[in-house]
PDB file of N, CA and C in Angstrom:
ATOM      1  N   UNK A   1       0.846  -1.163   0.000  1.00  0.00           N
ATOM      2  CA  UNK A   1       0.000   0.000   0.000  1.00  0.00           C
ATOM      3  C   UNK A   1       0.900   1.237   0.000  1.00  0.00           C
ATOM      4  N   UNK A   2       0.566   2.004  -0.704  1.00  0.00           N
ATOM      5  CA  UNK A   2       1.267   3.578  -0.730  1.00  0.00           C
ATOM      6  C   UNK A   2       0.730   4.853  -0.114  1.00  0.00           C
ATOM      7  N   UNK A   3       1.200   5.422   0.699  1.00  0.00           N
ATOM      8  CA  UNK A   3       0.460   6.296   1.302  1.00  0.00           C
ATOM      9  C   UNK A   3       2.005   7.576   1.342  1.00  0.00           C
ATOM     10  N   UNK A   4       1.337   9.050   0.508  1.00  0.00           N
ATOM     11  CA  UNK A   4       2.413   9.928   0.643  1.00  0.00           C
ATOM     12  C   UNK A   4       3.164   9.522   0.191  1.00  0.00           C
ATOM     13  N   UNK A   5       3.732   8.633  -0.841  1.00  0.00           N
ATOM     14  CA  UNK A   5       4.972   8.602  -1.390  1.00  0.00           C
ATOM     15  C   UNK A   5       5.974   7.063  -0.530  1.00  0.00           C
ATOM     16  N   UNK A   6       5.125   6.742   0.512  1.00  0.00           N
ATOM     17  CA  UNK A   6       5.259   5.988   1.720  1.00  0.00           C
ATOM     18  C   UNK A   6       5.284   4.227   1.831  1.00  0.00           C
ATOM     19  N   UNK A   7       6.380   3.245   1.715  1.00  0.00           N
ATOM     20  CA  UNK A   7       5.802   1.871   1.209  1.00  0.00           C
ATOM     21  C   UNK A   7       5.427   1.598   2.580  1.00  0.00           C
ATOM     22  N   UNK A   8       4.324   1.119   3.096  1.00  0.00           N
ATOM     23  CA  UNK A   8       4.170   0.406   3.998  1.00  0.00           C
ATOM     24  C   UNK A   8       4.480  -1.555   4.170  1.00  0.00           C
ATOM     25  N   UNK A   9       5.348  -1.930   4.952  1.00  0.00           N
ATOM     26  CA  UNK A   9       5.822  -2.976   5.146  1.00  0.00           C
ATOM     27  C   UNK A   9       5.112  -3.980   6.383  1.00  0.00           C
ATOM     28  N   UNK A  10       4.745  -5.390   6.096  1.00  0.00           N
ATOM     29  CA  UNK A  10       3.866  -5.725   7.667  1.00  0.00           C
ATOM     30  C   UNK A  10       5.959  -6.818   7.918  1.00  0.00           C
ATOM     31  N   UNK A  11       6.148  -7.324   8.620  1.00  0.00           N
ATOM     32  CA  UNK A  11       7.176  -7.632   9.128  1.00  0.00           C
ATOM     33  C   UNK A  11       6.952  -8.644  10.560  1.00  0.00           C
ATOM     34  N   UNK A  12       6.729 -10.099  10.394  1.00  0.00           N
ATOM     35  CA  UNK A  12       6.102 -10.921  11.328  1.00  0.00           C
ATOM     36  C   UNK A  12       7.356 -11.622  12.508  1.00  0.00           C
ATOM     37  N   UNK A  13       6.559 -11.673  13.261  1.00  0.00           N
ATOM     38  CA  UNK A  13       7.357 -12.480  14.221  1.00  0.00           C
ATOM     39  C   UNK A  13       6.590 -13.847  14.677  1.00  0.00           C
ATOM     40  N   UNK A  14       7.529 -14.523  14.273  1.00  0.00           N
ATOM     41  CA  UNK A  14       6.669 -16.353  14.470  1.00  0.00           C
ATOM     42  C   UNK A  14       7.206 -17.146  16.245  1.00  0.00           C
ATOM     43  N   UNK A  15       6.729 -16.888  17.214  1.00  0.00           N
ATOM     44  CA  UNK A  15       7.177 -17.532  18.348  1.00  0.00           C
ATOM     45  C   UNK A  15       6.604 -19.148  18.085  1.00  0.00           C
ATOM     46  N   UNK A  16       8.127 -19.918  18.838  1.00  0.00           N
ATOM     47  CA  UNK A  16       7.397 -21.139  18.704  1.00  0.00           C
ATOM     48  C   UNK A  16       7.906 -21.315  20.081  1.00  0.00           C
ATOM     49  N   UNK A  17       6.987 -22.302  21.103  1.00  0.00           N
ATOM     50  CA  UNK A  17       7.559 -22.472  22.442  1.00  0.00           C
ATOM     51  C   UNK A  17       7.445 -23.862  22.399  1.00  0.00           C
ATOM     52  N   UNK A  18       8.730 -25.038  22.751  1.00  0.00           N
ATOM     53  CA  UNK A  18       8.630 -26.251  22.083  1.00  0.00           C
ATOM     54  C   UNK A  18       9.479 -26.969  23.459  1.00  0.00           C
ATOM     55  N   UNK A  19       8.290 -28.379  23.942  1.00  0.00           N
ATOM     56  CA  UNK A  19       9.052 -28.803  25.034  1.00  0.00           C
ATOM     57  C   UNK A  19       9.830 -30.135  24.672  1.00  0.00           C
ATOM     58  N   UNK A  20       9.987 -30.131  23.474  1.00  0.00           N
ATOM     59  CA  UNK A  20      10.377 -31.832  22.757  1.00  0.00           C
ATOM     60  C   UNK A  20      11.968 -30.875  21.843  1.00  0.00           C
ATOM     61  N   UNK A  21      12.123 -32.165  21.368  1.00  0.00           N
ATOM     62  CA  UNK A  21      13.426 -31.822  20.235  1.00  0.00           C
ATOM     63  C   UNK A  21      12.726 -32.089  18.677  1.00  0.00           C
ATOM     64  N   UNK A  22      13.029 -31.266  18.046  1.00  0.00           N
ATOM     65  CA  UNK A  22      12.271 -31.147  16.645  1.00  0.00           C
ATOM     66  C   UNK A  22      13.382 -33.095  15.868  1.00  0.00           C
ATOM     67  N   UNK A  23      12.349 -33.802  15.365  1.00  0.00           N
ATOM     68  CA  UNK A  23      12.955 -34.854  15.314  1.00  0.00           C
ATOM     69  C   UNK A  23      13.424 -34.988  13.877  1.00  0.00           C
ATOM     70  N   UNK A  24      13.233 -33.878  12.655  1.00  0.00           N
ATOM     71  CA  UNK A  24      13.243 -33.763  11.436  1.00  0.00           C
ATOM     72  C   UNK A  24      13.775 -32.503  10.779  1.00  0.00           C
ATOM     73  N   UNK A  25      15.131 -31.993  11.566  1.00  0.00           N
ATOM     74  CA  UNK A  25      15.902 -30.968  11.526  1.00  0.00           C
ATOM     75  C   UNK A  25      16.092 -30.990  10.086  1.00  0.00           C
ATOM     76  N   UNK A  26      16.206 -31.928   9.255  1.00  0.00           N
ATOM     77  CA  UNK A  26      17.070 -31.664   8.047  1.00  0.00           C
ATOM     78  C   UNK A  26      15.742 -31.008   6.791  1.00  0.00           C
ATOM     79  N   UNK A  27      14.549 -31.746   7.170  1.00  0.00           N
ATOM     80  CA  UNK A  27      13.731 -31.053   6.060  1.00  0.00           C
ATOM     81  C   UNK A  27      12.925 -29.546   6.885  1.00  0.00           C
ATOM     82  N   UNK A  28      13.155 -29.159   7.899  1.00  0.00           N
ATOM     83  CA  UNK A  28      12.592 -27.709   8.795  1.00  0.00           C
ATOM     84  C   UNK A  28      13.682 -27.119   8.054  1.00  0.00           C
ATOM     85  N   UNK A  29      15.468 -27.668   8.218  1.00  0.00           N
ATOM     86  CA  UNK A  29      15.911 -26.272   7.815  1.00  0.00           C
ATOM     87  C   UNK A  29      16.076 -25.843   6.310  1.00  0.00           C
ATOM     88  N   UNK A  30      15.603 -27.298   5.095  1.00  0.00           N
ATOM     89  CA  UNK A  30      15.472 -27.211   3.965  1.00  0.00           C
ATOM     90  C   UNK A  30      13.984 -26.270   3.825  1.00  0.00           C
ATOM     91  N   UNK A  31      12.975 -26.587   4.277  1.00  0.00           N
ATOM     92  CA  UNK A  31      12.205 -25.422   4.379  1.00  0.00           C
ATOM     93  C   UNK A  31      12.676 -24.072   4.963  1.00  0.00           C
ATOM     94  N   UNK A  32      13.045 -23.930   5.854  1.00  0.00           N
ATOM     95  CA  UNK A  32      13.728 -22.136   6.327  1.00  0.00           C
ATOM     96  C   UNK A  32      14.369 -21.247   5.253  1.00  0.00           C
ATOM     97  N   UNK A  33      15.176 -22.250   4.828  1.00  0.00           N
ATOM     98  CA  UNK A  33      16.338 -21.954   3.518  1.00  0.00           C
ATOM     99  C   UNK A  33      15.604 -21.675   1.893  1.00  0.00           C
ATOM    100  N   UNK A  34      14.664 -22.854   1.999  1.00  0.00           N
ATOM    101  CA  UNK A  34      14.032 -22.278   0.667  1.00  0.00           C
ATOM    102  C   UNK A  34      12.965 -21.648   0.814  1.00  0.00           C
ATOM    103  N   UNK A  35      12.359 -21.638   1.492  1.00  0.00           N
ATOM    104  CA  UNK A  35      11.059 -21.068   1.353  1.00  0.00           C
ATOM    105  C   UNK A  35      10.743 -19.521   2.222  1.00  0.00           C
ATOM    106  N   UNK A  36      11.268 -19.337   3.651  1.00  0.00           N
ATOM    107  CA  UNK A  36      10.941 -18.836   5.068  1.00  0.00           C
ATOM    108  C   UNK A  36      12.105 -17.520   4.642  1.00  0.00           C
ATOM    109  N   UNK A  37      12.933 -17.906   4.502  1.00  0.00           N
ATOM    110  CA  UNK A  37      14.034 -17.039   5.161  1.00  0.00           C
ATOM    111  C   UNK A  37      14.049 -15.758   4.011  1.00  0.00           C
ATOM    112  N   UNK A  38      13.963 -15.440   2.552  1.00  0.00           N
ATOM    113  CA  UNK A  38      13.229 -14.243   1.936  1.00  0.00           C
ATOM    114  C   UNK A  38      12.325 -13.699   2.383  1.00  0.00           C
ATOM    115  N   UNK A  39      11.541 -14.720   3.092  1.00  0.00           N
ATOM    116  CA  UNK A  39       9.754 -13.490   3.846  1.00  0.00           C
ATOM    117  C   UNK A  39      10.109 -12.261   4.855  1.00  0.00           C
ATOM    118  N   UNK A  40       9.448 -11.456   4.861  1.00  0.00           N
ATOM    119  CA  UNK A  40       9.369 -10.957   5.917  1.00  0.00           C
ATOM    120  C   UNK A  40       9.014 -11.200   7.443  1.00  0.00           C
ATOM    121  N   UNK A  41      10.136 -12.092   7.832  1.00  0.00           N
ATOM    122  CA  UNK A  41       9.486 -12.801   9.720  1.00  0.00           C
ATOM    123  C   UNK A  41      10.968 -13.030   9.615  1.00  0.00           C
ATOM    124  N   UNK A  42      10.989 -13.095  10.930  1.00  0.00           N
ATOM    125  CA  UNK A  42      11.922 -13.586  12.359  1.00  0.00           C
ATOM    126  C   UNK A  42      10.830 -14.687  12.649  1.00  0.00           C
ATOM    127  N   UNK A  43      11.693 -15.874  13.215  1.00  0.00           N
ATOM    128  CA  UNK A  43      11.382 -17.172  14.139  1.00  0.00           C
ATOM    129  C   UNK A  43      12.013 -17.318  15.122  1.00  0.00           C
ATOM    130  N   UNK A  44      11.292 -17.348  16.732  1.00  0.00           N
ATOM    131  CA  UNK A  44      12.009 -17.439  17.916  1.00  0.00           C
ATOM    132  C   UNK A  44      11.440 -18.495  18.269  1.00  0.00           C
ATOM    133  N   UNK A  45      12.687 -19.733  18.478  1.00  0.00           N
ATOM    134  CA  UNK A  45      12.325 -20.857  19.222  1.00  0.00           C
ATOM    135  C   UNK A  45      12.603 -20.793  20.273  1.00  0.00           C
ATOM    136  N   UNK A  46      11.477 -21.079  21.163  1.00  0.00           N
ATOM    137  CA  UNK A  46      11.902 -20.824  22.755  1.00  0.00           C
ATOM    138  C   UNK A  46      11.896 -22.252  23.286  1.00  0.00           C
ATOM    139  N   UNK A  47      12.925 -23.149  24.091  1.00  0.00           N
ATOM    140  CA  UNK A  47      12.876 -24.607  24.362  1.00  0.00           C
ATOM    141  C   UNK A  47      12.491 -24.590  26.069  1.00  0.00           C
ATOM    142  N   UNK A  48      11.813 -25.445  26.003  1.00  0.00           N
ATOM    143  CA  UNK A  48      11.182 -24.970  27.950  1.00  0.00           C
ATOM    144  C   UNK A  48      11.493 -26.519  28.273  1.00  0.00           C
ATOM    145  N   UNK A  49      11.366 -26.666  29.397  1.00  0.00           N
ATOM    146  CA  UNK A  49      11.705 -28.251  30.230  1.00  0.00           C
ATOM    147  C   UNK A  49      12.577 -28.521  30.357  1.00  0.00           C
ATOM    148  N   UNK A  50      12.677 -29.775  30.397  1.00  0.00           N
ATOM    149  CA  UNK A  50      14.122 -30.973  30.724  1.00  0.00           C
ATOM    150  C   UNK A  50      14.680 -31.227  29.967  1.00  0.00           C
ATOM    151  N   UNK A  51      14.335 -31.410  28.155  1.00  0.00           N
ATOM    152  CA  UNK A  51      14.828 -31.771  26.801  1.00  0.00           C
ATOM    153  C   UNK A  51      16.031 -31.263  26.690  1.00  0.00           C
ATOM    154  N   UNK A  52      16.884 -32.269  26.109  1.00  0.00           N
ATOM    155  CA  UNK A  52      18.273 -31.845  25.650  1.00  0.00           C
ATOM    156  C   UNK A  52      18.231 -31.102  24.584  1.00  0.00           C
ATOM    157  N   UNK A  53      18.037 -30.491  24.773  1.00  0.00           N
ATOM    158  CA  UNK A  53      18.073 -29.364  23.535  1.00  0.00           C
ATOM    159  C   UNK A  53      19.510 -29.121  22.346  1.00  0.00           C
ATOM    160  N   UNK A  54      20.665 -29.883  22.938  1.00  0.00           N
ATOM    161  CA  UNK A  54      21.900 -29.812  22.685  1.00  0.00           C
ATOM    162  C   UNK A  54      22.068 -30.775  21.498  1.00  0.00           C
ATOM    163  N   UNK A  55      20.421 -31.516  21.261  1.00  0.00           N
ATOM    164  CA  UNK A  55      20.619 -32.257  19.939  1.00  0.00           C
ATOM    165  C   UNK A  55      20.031 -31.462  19.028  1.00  0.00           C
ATOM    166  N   UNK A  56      19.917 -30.184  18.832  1.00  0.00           N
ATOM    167  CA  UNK A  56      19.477 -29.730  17.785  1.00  0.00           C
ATOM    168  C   UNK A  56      20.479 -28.449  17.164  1.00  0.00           C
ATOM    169  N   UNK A  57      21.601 -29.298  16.565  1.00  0.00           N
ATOM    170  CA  UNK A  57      22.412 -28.550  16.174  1.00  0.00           C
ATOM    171  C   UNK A  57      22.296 -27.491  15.280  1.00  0.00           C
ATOM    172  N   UNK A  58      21.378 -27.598  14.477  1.00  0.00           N
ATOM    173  CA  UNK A  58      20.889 -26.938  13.291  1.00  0.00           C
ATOM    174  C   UNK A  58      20.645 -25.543  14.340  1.00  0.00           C
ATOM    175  N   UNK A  59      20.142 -25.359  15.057  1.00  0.00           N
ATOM    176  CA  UNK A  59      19.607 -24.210  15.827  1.00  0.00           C
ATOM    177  C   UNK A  59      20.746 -23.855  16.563  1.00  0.00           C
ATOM    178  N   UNK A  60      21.805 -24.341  16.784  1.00  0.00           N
ATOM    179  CA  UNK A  60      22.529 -23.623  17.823  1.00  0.00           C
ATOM    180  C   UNK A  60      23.875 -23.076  16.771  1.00  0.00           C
ATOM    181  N   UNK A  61      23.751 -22.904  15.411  1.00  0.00           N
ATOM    182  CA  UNK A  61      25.134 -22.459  14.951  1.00  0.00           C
ATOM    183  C   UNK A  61      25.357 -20.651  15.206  1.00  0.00           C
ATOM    184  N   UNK A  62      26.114 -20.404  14.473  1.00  0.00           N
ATOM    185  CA  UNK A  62      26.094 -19.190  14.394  1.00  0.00           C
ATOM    186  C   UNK A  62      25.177 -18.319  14.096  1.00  0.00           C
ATOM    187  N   UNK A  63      24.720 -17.007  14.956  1.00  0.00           N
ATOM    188  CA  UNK A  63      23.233 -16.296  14.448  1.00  0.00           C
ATOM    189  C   UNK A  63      23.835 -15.982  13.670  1.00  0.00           C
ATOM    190  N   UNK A  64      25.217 -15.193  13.076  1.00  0.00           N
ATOM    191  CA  UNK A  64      25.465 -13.982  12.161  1.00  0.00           C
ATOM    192  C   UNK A  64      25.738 -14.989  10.819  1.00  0.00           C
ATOM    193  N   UNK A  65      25.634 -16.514  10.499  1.00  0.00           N
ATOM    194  CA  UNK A  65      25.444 -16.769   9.399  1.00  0.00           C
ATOM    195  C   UNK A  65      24.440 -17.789   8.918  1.00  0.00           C
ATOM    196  N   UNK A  66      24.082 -17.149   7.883  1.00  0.00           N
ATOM    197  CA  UNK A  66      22.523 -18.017   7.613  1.00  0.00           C
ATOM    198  C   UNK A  66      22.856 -19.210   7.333  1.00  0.00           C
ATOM    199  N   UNK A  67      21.501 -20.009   7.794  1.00  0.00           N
ATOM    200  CA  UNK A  67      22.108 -21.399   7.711  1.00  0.00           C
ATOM    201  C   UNK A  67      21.784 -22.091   6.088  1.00  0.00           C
ATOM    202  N   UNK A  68      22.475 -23.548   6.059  1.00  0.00           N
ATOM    203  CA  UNK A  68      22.270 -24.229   4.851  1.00  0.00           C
ATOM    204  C   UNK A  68      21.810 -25.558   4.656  1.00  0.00           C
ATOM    205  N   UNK A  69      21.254 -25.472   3.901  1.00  0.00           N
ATOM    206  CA  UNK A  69      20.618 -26.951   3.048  1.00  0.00           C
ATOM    207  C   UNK A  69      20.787 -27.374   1.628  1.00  0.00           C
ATOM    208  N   UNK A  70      21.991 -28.427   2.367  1.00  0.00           N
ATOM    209  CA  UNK A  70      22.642 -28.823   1.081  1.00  0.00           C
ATOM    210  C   UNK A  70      23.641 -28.074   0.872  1.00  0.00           C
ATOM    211  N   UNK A  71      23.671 -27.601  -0.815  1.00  0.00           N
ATOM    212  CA  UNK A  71      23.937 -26.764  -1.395  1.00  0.00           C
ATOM    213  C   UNK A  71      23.737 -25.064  -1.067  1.00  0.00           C
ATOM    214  N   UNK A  72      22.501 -24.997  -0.712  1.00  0.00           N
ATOM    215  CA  UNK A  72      22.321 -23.524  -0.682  1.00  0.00           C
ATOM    216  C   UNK A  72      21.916 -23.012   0.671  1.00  0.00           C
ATOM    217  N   UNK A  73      22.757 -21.740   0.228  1.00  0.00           N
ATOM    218  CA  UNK A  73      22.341 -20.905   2.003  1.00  0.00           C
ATOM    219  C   UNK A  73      21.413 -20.378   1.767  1.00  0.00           C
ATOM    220  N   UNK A  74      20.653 -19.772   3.258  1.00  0.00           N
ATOM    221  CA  UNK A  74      19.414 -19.282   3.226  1.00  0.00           C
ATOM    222  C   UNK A  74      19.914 -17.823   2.813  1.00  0.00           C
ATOM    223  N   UNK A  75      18.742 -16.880   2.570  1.00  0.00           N
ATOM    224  CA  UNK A  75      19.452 -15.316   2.495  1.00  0.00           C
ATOM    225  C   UNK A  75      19.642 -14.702   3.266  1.00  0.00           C
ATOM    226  N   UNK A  76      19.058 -15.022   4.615  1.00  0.00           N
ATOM    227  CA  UNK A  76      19.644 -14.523   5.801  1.00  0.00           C
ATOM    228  C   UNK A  76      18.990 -15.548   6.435  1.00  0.00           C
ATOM    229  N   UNK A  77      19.605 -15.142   8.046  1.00  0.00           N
ATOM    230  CA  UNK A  77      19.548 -16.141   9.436  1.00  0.00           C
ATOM    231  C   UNK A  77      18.390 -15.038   9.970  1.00  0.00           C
ATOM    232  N   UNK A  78      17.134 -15.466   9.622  1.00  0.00           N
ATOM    233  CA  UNK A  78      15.904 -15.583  10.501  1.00  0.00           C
ATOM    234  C   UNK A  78      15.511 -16.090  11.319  1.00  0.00           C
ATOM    235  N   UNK A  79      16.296 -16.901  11.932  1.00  0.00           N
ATOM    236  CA  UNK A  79      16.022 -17.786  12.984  1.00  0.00           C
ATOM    237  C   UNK A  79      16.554 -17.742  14.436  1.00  0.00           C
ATOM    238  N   UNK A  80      16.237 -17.439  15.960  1.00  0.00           N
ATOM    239  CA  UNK A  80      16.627 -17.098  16.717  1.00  0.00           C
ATOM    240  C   UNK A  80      16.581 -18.708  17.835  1.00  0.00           C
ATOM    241  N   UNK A  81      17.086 -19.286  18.631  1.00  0.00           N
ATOM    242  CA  UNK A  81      16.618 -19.934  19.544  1.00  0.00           C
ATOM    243  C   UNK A  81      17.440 -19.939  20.556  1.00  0.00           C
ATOM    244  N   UNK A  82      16.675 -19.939  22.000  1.00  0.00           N
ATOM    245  CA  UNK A  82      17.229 -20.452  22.996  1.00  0.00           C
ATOM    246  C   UNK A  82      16.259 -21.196  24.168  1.00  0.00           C
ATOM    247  N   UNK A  83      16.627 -21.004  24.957  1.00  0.00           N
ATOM    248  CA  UNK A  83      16.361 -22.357  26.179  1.00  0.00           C
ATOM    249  C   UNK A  83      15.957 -21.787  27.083  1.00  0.00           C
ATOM    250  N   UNK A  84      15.105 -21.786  27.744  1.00  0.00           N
ATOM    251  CA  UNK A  84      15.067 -21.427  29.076  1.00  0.00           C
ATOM    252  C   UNK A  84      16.066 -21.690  29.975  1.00  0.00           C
ATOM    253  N   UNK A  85      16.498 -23.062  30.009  1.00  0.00           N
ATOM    254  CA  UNK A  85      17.584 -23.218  31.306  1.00  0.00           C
ATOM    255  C   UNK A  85      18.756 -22.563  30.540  1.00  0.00           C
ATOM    256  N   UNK A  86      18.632 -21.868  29.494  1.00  0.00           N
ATOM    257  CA  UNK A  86      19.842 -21.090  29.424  1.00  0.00           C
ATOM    258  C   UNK A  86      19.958 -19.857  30.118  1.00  0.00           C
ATOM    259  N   UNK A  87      18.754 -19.063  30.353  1.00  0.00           N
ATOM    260  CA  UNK A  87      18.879 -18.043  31.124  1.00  0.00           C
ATOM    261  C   UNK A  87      18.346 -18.082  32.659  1.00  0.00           C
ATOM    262  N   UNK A  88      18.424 -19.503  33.120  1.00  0.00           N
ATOM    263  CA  UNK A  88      18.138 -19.966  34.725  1.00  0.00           C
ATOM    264  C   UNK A  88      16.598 -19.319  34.582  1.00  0.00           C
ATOM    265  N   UNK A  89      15.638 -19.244  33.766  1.00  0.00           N
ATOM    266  CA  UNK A  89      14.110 -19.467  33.912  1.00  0.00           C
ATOM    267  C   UNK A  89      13.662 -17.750  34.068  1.00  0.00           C
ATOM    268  N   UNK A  90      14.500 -17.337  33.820  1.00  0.00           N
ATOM    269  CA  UNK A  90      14.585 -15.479  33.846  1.00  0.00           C
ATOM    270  C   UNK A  90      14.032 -15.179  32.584  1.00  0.00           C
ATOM    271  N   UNK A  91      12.490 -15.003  32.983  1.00  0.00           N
ATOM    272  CA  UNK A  91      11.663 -14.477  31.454  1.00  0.00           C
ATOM    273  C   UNK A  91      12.085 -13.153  31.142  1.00  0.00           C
ATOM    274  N   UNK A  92      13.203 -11.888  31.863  1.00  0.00           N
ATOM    275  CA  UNK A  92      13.626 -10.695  31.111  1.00  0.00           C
ATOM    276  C   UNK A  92      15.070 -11.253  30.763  1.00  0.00           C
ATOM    277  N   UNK A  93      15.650 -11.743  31.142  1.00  0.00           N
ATOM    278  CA  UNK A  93      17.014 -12.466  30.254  1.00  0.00           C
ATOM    279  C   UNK A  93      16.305 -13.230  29.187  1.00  0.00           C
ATOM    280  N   UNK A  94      15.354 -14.220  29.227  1.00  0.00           N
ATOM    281  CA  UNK A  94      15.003 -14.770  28.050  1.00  0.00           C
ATOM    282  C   UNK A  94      14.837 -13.985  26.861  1.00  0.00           C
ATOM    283  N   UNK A  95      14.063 -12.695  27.080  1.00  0.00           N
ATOM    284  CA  UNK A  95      12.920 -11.375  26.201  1.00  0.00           C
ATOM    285  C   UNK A  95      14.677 -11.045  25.577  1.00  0.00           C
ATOM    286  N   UNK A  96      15.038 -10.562  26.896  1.00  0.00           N
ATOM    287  CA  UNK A  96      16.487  -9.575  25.989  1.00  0.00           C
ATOM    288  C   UNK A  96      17.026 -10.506  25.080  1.00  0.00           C
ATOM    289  N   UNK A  97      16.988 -11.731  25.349  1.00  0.00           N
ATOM    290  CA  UNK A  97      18.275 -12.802  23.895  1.00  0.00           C
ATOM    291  C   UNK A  97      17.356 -12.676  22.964  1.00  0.00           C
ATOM    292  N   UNK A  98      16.151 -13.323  23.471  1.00  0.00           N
ATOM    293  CA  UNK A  98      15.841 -13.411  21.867  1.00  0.00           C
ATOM    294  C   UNK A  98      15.071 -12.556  21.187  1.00  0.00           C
ATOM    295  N   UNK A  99      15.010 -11.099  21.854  1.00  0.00           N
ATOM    296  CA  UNK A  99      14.346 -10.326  20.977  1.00  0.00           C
ATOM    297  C   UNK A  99      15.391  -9.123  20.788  1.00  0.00           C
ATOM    298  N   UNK A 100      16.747  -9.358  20.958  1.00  0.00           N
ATOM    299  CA  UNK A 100      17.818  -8.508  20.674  1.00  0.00           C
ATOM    300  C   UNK A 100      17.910  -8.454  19.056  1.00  0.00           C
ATOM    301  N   UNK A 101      17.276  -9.853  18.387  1.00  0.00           N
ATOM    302  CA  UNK A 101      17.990 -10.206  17.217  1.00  0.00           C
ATOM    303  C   UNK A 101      17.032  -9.758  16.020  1.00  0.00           C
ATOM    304  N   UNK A 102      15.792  -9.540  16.591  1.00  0.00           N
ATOM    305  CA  UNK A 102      15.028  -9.528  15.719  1.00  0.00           C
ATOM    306  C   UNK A 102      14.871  -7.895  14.883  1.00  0.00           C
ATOM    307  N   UNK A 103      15.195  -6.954  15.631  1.00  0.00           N
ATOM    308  CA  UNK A 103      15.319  -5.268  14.700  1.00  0.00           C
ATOM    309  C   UNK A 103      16.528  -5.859  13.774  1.00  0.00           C
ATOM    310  N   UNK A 104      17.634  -7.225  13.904  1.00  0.00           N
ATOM    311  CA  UNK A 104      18.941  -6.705  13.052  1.00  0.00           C
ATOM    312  C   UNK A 104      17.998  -7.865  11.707  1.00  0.00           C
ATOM    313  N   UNK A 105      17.180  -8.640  12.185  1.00  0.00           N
ATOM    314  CA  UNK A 105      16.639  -9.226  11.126  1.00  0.00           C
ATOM    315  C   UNK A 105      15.499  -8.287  10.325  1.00  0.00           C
ATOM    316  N   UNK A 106      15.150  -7.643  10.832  1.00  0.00           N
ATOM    317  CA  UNK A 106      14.222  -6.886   9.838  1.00  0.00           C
ATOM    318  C   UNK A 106      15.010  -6.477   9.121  1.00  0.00           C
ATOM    319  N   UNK A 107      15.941  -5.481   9.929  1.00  0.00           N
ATOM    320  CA  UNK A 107      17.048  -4.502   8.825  1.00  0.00           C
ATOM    321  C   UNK A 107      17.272  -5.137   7.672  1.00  0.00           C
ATOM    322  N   UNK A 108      17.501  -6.460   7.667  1.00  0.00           N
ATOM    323  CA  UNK A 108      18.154  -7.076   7.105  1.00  0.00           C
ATOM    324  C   UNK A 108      17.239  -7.538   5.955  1.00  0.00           C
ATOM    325  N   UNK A 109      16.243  -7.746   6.296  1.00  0.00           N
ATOM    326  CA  UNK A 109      15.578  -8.034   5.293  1.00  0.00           C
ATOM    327  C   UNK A 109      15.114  -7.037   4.507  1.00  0.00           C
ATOM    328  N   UNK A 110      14.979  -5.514   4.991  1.00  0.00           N
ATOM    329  CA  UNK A 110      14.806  -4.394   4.337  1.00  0.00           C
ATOM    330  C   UNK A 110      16.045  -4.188   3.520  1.00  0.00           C
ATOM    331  N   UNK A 111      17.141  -4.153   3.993  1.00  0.00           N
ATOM    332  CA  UNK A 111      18.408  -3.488   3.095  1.00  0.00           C
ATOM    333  C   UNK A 111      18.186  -5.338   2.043  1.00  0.00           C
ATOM    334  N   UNK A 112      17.742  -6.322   2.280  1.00  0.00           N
ATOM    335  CA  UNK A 112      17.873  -7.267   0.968  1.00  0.00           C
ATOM    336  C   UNK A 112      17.019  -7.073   0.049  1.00  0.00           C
ATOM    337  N   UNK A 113      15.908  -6.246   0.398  1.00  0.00           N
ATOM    338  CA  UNK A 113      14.652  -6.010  -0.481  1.00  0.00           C
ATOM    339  C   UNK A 113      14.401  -4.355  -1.024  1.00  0.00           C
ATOM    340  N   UNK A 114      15.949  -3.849  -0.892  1.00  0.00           N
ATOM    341  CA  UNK A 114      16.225  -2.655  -1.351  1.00  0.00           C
ATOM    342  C   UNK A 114      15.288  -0.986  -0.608  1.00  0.00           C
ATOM    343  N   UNK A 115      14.776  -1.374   0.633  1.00  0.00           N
ATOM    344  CA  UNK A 115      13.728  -0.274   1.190  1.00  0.00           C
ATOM    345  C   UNK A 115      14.793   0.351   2.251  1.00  0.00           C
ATOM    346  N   UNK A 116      14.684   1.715   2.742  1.00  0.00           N
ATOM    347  CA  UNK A 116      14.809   2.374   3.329  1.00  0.00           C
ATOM    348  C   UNK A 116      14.096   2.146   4.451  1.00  0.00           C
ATOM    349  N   UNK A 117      14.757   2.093   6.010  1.00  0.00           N
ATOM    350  CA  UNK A 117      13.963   2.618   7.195  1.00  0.00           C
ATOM    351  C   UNK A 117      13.427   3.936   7.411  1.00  0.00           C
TER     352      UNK A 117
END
């Protein structure tokens, strides 16, 4: 929509709160990569309970590089996760990790889709 000369952008945030281990990492991050990671959204996986969470490698690499499937990288790292027992059950340590990341993912998806803030 155009308003004043003005693009208006909607820009989603997908929370997922998950007390298991995702058991099919390889086709989630072949979907992220092809399909998810051009859209406009951030994904925050939040892991709650007892689950080893330490088997889901796909989620714990580096935020600052997008991840891959296969052959191809995603266009950016839309994807945020952490743990509760990572921040000892502290829902404002939780808020600050994983919503630190999400203004550098918009940016990011704005400067890939050529728009101005």
């Amino acid at each position: 929509m155009m308003e004043s000369g003005v693009q208006r952008v909607q820009y989603m945030v997908l929370t997922i709160i998950s007390d298991g281990v995702l058991s099919d990492g390889e086709t989630f991050m072949s979907k992220l990569v092809h399909t998810v990671s051009p859209l406009p959204i951030s994904i925050v996986i939040i892991g709650v309970g007892n689950e080893d969470f330490g088997k889901m490698p796909f989620f714990l690499g580096d935020e600052n590089v997008p991840p891959r499937s296969g052959n191809k990288q995603a266009a950016r790292n839309c994807l945020t996760f952490a743990t509760m027992k990572s921040v000892d059950n502290d829902l404002g340590r939780l808020a600050e990790k994983i919503l630190r990341r999400v203004p550098e993912q918009a940016t990011e998806w704005l400067e890939l889709n050529r728009m101005k803030r």
